[in-house]
N, C-alpha and C. Protein backbone atom coordinates (compact mmCIF):
# COMPACT_ATOMS: atom_id res chain seq x y z
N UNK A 1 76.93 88.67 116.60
CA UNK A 1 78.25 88.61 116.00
C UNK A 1 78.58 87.15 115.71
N UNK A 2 78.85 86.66 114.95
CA UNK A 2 78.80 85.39 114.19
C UNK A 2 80.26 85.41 113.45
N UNK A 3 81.29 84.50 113.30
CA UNK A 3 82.57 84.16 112.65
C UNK A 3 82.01 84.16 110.97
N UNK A 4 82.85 84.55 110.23
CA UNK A 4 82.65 85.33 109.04
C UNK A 4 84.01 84.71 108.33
N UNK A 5 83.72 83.30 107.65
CA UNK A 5 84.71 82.30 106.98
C UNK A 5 85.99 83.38 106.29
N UNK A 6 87.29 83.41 106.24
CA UNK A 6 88.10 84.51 106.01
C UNK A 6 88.16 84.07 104.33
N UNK A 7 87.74 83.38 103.57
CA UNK A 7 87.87 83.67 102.43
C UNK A 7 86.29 84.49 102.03
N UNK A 8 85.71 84.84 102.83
CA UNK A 8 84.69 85.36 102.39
C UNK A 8 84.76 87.19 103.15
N UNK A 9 85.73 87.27 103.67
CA UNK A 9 86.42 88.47 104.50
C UNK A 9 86.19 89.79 103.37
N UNK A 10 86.91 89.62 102.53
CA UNK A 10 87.31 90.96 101.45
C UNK A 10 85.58 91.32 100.93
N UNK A 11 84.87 90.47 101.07
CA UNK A 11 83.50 90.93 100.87
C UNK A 11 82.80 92.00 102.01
N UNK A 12 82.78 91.89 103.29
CA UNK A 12 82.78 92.92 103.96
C UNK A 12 82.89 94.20 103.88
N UNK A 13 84.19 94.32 102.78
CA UNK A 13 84.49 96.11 102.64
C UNK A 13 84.39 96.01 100.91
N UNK A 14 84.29 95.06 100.05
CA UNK A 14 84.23 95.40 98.82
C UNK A 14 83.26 96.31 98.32
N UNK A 15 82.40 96.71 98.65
CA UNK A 15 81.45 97.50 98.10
C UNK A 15 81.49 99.07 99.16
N UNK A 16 82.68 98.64 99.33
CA UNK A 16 82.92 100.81 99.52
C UNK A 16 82.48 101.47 100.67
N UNK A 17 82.09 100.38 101.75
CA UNK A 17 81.54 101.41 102.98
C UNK A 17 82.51 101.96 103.44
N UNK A 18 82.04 103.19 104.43
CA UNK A 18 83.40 103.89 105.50
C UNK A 18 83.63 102.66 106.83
N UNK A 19 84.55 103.08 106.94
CA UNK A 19 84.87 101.83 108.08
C UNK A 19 85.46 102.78 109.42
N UNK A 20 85.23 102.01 110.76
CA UNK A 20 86.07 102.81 111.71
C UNK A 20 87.07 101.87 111.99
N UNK A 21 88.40 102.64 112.06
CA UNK A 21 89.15 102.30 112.45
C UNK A 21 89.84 101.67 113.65
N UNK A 22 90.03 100.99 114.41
CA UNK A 22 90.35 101.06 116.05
C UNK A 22 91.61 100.54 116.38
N UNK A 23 92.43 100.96 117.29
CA UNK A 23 94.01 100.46 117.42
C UNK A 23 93.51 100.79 119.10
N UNK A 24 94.87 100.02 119.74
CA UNK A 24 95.18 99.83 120.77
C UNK A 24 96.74 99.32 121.22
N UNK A 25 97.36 100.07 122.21
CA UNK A 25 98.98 99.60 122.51
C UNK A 25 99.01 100.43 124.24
N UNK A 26 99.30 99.05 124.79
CA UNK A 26 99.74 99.35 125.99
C UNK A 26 98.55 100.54 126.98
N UNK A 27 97.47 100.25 126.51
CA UNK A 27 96.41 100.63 127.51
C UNK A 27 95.90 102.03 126.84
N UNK A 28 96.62 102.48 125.63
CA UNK A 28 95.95 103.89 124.92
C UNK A 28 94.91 102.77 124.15
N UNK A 29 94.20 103.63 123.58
CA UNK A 29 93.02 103.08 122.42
C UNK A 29 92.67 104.41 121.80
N UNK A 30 92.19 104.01 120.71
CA UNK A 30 91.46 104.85 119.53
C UNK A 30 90.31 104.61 118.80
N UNK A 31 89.87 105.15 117.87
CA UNK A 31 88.90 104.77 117.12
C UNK A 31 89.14 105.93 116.31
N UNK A 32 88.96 106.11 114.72
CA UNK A 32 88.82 106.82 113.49
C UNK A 32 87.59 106.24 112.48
N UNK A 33 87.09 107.16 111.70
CA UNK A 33 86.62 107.18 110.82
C UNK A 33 87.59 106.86 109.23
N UNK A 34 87.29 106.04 108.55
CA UNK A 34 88.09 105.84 106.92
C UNK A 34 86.92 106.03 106.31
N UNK A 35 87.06 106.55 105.11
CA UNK A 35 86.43 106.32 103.82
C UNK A 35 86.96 105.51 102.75
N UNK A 36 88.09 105.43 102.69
CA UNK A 36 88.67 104.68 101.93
C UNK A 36 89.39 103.84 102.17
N UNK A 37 88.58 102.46 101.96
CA UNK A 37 88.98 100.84 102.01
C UNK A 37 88.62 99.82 101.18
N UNK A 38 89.85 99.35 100.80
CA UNK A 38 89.29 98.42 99.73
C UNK A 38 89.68 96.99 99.97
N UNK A 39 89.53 95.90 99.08
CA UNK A 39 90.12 94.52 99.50
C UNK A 39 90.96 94.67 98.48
N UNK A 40 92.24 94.20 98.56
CA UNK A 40 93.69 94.10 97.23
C UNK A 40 93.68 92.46 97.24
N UNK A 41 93.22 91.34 98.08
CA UNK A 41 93.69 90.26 97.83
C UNK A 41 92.41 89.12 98.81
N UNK A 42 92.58 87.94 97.85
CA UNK A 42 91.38 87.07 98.58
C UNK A 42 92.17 86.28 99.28
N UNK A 43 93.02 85.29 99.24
CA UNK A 43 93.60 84.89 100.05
C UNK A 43 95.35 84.86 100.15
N UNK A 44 95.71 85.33 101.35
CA UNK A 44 94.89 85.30 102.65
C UNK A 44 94.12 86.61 102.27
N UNK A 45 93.37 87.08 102.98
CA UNK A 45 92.33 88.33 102.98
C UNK A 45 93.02 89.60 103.36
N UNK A 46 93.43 90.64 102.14
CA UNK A 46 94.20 91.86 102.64
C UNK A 46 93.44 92.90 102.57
N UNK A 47 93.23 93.89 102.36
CA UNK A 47 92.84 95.33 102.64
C UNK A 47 93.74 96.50 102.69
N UNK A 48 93.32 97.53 102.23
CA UNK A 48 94.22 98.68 101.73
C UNK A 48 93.23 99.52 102.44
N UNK A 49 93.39 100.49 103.46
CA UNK A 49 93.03 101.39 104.31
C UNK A 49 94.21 102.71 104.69
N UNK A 50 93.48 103.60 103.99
CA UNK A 50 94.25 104.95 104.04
C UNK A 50 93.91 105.75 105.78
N UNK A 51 94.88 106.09 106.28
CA UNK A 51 95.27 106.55 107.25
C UNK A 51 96.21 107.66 107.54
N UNK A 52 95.95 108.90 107.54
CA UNK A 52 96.93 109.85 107.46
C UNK A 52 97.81 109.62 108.65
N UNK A 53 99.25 109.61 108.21
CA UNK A 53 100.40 109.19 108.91
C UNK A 53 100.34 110.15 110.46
N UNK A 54 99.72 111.39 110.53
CA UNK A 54 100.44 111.76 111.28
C UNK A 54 99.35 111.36 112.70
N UNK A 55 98.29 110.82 112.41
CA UNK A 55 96.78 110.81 113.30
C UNK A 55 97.53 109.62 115.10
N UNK A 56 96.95 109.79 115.34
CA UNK A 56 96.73 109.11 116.94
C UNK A 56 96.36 107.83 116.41
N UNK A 57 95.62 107.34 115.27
CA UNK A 57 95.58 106.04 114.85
C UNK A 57 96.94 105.17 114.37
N UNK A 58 97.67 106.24 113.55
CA UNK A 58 98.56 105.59 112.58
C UNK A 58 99.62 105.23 113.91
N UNK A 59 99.58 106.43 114.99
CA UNK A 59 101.12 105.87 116.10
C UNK A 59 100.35 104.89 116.75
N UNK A 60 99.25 104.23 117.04
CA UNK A 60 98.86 103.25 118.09
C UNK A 60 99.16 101.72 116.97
N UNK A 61 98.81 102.05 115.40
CA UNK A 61 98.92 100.85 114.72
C UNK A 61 100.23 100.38 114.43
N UNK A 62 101.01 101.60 114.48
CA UNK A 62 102.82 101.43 113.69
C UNK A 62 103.10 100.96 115.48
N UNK A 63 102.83 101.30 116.63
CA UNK A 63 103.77 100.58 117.88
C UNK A 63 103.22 99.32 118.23
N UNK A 64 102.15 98.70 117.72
CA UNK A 64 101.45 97.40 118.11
C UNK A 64 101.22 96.11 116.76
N UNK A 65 101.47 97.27 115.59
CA UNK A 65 101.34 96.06 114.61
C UNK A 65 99.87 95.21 114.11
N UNK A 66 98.90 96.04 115.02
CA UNK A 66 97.45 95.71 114.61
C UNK A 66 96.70 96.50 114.81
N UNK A 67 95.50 96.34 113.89
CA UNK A 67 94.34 97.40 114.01
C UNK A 67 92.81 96.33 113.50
N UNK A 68 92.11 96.86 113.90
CA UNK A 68 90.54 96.49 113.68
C UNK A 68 89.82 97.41 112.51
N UNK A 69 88.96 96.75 111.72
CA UNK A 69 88.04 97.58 110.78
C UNK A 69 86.74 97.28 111.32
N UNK A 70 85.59 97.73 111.67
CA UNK A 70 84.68 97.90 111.94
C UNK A 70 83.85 98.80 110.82
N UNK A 71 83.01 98.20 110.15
CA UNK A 71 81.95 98.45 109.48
C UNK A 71 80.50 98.78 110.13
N UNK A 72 80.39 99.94 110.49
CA UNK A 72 79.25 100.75 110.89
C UNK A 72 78.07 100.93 110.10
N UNK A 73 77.07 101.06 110.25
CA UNK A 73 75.34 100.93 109.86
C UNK A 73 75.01 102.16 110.25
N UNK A 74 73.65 102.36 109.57
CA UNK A 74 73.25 103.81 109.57
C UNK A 74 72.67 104.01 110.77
N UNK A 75 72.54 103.43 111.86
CA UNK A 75 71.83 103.76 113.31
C UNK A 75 73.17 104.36 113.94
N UNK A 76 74.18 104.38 113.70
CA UNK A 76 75.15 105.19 114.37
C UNK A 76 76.16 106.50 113.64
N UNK A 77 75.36 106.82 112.30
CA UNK A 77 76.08 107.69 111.40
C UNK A 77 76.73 108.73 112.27
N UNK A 78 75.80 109.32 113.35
CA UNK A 78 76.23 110.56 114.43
C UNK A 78 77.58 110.48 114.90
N UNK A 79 77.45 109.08 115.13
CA UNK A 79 79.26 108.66 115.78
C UNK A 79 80.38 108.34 114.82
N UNK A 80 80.01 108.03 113.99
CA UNK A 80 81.06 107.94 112.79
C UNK A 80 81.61 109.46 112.43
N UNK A 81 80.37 109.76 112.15
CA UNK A 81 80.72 111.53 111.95
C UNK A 81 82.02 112.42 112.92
N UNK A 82 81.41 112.13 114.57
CA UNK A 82 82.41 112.00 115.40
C UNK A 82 83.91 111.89 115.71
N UNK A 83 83.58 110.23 115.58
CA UNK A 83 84.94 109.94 115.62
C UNK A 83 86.02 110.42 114.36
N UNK A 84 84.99 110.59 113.45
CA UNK A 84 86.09 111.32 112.45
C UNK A 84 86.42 112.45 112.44
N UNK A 85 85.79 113.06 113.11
CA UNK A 85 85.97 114.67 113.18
C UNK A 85 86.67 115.31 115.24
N UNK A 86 86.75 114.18 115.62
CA UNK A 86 87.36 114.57 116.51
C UNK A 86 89.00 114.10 116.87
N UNK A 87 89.72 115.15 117.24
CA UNK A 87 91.16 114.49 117.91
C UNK A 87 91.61 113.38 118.76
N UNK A 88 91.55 111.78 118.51
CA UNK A 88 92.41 111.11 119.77
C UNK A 88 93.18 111.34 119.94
N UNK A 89 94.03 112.25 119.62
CA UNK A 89 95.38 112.46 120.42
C UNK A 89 95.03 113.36 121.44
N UNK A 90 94.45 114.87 121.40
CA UNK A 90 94.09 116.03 122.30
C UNK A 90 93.23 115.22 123.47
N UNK A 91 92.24 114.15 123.08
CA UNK A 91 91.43 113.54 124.14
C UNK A 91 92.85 113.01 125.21
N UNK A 92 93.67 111.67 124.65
CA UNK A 92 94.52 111.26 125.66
C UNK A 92 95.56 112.00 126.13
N UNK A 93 95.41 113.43 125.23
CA UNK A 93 96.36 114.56 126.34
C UNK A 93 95.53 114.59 127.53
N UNK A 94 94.54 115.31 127.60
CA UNK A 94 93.61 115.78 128.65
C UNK A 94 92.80 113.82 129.30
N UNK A 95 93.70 113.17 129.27
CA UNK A 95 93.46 111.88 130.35
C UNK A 95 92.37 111.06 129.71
N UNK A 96 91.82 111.09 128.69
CA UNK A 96 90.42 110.47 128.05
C UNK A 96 90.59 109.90 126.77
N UNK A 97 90.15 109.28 126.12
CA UNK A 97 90.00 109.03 124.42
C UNK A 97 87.84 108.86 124.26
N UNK A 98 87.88 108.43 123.03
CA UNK A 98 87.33 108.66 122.57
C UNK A 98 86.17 107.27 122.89
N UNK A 99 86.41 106.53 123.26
CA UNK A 99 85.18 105.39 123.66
C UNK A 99 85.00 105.94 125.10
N UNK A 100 85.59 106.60 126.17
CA UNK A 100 85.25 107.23 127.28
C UNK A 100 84.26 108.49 127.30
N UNK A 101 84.78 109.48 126.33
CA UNK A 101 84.29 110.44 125.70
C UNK A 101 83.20 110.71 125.66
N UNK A 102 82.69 109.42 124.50
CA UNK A 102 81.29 109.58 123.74
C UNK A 102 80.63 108.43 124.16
N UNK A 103 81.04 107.43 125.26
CA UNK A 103 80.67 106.62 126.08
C UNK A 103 80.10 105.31 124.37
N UNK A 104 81.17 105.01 124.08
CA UNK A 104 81.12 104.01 122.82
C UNK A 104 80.94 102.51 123.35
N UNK A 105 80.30 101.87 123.44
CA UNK A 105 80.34 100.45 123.78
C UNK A 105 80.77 99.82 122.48
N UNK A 106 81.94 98.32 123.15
CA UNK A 106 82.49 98.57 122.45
C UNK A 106 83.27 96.76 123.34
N UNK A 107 83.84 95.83 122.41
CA UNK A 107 84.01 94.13 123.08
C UNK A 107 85.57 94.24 122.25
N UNK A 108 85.88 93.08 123.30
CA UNK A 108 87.22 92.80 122.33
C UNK A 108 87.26 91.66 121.86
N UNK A 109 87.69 91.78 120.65
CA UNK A 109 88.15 91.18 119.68
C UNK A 109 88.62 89.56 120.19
N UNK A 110 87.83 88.60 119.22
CA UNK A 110 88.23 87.19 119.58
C UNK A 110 89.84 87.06 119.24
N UNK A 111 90.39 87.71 118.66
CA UNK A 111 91.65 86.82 118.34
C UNK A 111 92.83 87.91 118.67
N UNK A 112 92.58 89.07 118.68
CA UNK A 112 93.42 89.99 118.70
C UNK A 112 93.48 90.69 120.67
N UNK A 113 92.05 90.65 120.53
CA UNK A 113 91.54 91.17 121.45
C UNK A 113 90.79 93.24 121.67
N UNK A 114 91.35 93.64 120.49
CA UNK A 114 91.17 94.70 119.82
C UNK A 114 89.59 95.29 120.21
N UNK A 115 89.72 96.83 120.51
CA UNK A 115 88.51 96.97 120.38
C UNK A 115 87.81 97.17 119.63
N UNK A 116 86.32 96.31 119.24
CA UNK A 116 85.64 95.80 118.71
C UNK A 116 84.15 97.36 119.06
N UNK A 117 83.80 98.26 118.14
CA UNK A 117 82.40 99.33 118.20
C UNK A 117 81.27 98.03 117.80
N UNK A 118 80.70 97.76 119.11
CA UNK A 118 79.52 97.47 119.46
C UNK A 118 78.35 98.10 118.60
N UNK A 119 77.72 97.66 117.28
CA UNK A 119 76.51 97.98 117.08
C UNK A 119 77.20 98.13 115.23
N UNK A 120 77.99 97.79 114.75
CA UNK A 120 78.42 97.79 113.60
C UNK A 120 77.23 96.24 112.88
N UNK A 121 77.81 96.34 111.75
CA UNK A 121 77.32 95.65 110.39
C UNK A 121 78.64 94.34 110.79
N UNK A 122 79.62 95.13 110.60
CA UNK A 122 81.04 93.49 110.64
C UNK A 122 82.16 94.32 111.19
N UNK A 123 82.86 93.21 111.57
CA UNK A 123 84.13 93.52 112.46
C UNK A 123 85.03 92.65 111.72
N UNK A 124 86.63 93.39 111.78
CA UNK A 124 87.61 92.53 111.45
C UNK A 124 88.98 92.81 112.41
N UNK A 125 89.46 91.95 112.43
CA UNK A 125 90.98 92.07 113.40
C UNK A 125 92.18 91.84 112.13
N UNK A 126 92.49 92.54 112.19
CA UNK A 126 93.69 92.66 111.30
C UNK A 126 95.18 92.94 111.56
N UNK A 127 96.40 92.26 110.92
CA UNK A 127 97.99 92.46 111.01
C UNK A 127 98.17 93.75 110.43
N UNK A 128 99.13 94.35 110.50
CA UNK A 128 99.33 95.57 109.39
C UNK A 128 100.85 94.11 108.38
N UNK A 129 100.86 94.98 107.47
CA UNK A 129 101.71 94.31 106.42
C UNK A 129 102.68 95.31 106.50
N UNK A 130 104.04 95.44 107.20
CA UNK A 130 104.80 96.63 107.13
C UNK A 130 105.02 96.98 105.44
N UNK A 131 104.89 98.26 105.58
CA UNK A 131 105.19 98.81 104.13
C UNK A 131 105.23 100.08 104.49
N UNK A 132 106.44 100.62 105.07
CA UNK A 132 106.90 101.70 105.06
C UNK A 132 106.44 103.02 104.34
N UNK A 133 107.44 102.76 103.27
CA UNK A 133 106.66 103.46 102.21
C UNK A 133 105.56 103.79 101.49
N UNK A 134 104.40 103.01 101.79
CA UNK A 134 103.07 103.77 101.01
C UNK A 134 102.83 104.53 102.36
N UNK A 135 103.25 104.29 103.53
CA UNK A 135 102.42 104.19 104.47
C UNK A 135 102.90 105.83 105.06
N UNK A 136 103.98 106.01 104.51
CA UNK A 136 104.38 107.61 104.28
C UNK A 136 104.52 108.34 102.89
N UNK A 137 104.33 107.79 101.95
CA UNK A 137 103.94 108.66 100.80
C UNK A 137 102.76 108.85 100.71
N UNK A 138 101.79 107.99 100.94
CA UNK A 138 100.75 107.69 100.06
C UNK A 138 99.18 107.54 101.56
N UNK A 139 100.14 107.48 102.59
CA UNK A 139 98.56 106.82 103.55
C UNK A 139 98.33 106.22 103.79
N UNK A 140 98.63 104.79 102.98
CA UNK A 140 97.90 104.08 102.75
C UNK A 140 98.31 102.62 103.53
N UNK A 141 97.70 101.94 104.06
CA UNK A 141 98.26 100.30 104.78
C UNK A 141 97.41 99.13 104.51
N UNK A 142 98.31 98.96 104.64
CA UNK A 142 98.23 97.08 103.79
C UNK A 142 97.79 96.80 105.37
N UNK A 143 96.97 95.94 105.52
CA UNK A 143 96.43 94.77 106.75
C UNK A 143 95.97 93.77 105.90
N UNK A 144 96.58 92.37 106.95
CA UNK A 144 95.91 90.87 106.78
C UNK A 144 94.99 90.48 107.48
N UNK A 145 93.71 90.34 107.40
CA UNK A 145 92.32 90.08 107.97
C UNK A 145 92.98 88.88 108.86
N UNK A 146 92.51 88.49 110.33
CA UNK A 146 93.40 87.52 111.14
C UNK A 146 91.61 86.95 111.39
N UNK A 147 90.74 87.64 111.87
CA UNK A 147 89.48 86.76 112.46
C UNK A 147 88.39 88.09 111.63
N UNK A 148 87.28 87.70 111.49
CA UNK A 148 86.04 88.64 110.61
C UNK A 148 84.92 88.09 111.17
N UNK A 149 84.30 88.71 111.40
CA UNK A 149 82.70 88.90 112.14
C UNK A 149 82.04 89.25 111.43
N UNK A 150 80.80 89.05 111.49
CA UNK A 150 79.22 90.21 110.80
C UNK A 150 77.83 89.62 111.70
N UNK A 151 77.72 90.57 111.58
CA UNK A 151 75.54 90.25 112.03
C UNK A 151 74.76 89.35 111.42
N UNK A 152 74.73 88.14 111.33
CA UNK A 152 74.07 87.33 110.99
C UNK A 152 72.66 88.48 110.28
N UNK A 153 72.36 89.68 110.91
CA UNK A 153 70.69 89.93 110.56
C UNK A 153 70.71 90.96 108.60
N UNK A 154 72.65 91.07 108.43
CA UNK A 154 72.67 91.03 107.53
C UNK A 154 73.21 90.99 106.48
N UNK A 155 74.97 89.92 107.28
CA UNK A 155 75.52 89.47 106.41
C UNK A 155 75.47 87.91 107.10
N UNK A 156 75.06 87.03 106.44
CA UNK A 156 75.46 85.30 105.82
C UNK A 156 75.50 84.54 104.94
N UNK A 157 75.67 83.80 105.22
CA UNK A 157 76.28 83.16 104.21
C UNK A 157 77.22 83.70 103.18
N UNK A 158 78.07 84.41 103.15
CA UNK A 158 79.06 84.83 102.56
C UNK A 158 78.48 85.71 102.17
N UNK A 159 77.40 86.43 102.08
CA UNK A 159 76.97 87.74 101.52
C UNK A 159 76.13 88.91 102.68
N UNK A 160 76.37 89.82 101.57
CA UNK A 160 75.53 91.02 102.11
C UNK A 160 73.99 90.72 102.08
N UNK A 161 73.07 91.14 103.26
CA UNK A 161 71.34 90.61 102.90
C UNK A 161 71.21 91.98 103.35
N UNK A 162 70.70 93.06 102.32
CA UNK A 162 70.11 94.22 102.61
C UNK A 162 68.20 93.81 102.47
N UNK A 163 67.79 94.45 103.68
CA UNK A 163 65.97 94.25 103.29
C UNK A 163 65.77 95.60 104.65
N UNK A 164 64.42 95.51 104.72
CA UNK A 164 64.03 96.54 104.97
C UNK A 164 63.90 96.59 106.82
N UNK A 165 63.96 94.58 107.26
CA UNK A 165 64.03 94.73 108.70
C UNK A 165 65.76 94.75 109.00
N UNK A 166 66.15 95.04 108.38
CA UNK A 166 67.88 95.36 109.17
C UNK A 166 68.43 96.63 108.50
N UNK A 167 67.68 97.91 108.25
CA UNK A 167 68.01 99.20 107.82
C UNK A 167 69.11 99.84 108.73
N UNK A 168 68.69 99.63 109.83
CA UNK A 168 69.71 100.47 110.88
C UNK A 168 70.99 99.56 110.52
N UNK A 169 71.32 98.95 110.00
CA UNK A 169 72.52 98.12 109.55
C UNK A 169 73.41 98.24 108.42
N UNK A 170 72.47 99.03 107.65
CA UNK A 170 72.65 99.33 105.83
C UNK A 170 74.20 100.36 106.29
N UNK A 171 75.03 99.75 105.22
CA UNK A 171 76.51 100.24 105.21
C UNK A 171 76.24 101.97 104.81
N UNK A 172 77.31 102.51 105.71
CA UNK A 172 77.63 104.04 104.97
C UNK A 172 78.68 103.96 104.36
N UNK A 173 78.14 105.00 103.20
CA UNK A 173 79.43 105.35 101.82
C UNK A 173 79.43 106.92 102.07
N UNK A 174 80.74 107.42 102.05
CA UNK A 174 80.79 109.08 102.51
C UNK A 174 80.55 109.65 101.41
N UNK A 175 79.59 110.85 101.67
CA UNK A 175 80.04 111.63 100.33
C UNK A 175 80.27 112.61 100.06
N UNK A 176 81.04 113.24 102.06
CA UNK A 176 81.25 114.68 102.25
C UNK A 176 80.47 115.28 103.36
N UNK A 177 81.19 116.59 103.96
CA UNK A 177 80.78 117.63 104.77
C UNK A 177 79.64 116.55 105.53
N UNK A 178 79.59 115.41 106.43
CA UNK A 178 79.17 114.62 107.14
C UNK A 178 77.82 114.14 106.50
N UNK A 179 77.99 114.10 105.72
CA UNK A 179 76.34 113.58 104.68
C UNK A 179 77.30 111.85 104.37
N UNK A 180 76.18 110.97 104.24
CA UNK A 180 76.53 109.59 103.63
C UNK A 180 75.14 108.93 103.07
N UNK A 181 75.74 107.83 101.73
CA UNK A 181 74.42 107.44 100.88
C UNK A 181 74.59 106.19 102.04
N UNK A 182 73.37 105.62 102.22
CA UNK A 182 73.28 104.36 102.30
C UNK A 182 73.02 103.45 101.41
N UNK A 183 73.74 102.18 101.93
CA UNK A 183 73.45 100.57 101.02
C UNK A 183 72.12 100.45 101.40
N UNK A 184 71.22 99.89 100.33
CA UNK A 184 69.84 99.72 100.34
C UNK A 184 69.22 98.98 99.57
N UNK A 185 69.51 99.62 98.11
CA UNK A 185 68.74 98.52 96.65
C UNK A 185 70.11 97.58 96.40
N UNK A 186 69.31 96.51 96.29
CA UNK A 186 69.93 95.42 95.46
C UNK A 186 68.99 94.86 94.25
N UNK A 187 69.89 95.00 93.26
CA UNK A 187 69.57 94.41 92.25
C UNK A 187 70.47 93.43 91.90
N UNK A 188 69.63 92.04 91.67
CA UNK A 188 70.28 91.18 90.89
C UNK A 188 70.94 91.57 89.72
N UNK A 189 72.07 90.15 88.92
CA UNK A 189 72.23 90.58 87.62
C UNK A 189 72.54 89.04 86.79
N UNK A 190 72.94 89.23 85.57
CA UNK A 190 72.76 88.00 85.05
C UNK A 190 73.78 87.82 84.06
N UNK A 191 74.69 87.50 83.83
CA UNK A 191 75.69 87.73 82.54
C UNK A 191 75.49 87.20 81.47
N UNK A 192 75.91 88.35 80.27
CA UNK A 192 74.86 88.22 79.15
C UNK A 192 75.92 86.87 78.49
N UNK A 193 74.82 86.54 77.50
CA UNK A 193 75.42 85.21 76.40
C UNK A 193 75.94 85.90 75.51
């Protein structure tokens, strides 16, 4: 895990992976699955992450004011699948969540302290941007990237390095009923004259 310069942040999620979600307030914690995240702004570094209002994520992020994005690799698709398809709220009825659960390793966060899923591609600690309103019409929340991480084995220098010794790393893109493409080919490009 290596510091990940924050103007180079919105690159992390620009190319469409699912991300897990993670919040924490007053000793509950969570973790979710997103598919949909994008970057809206380079600096400071924002992000637009849809979250259905009524989830165990959205009450841990609306009472604490922060949440983590974690960008997951294809060596853990099983758990992504998971965490998206299971209840944190029904877990911390019955005394448990979901890194106890499925026994998730899992660090906190340099700046936030947030929990951080151990074995991802990149990590980010993020503000939420209150906005009421999308955030009950629409889903959707604004966060300000505060600290950003990645794996040196295959993001540096400000970019993504897909090759064939850091596969278990290659980003998931959803594309339904628990199936996901992976990031893999890169092709250069060249802009025409």
């Amino acid at each position: 895990m290596k510091p990940v310069a924050l103007e180079h942040a919105s690159r992390l999620v620009n190319h469409g992976p699912t991300v897990l979600v993670c919040t924490a307030h007053e000793g509950r914690r969570n973790v979710m699955a997103a598919a949909w995240s994008m970057p809206v702004e380079f600096t400071p570094p924002r992000i637009a992450v849809v979250i259905d209002k009524s989830t165990w994520t959205a009450e841990l992020a609306r009472a604490s004011g922060v949440l983590a994005l974690c960008v997951p690799g294809a060596a853990i698709s099983d758990l992504v699948t998971t965490v998206g398809q299971t209840s944190g709220a029904s877990l911390q009825e019955a005394g448990s969540d979901k890194f106890t659960r499925y026994g998730i390793a899992h660090l906190a966060g340099p700046m936030l302290g947030l929990p951080l899923v151990a074995g991802c591609s990149a990590w980010m600690e993020c503000r939420v941007i209150p906005e009421p309103h999308t955030q009950q019409a629409y889903d959707t929340w604004f966060v300000e990237v505060v600290s950003a991480q990645a794996d040196e084995r295959i993001f540096r220098e400000g970019r993504w390095q897909l090759d064939d010794l850091n596969a278990d790393l290659h980003t998931l893109h959803h594309l339904g009923a628990g199936t996901y493409a992976v990031a893999g080919q890169v092709k250069g490009s060249r802009r025409l004259d």
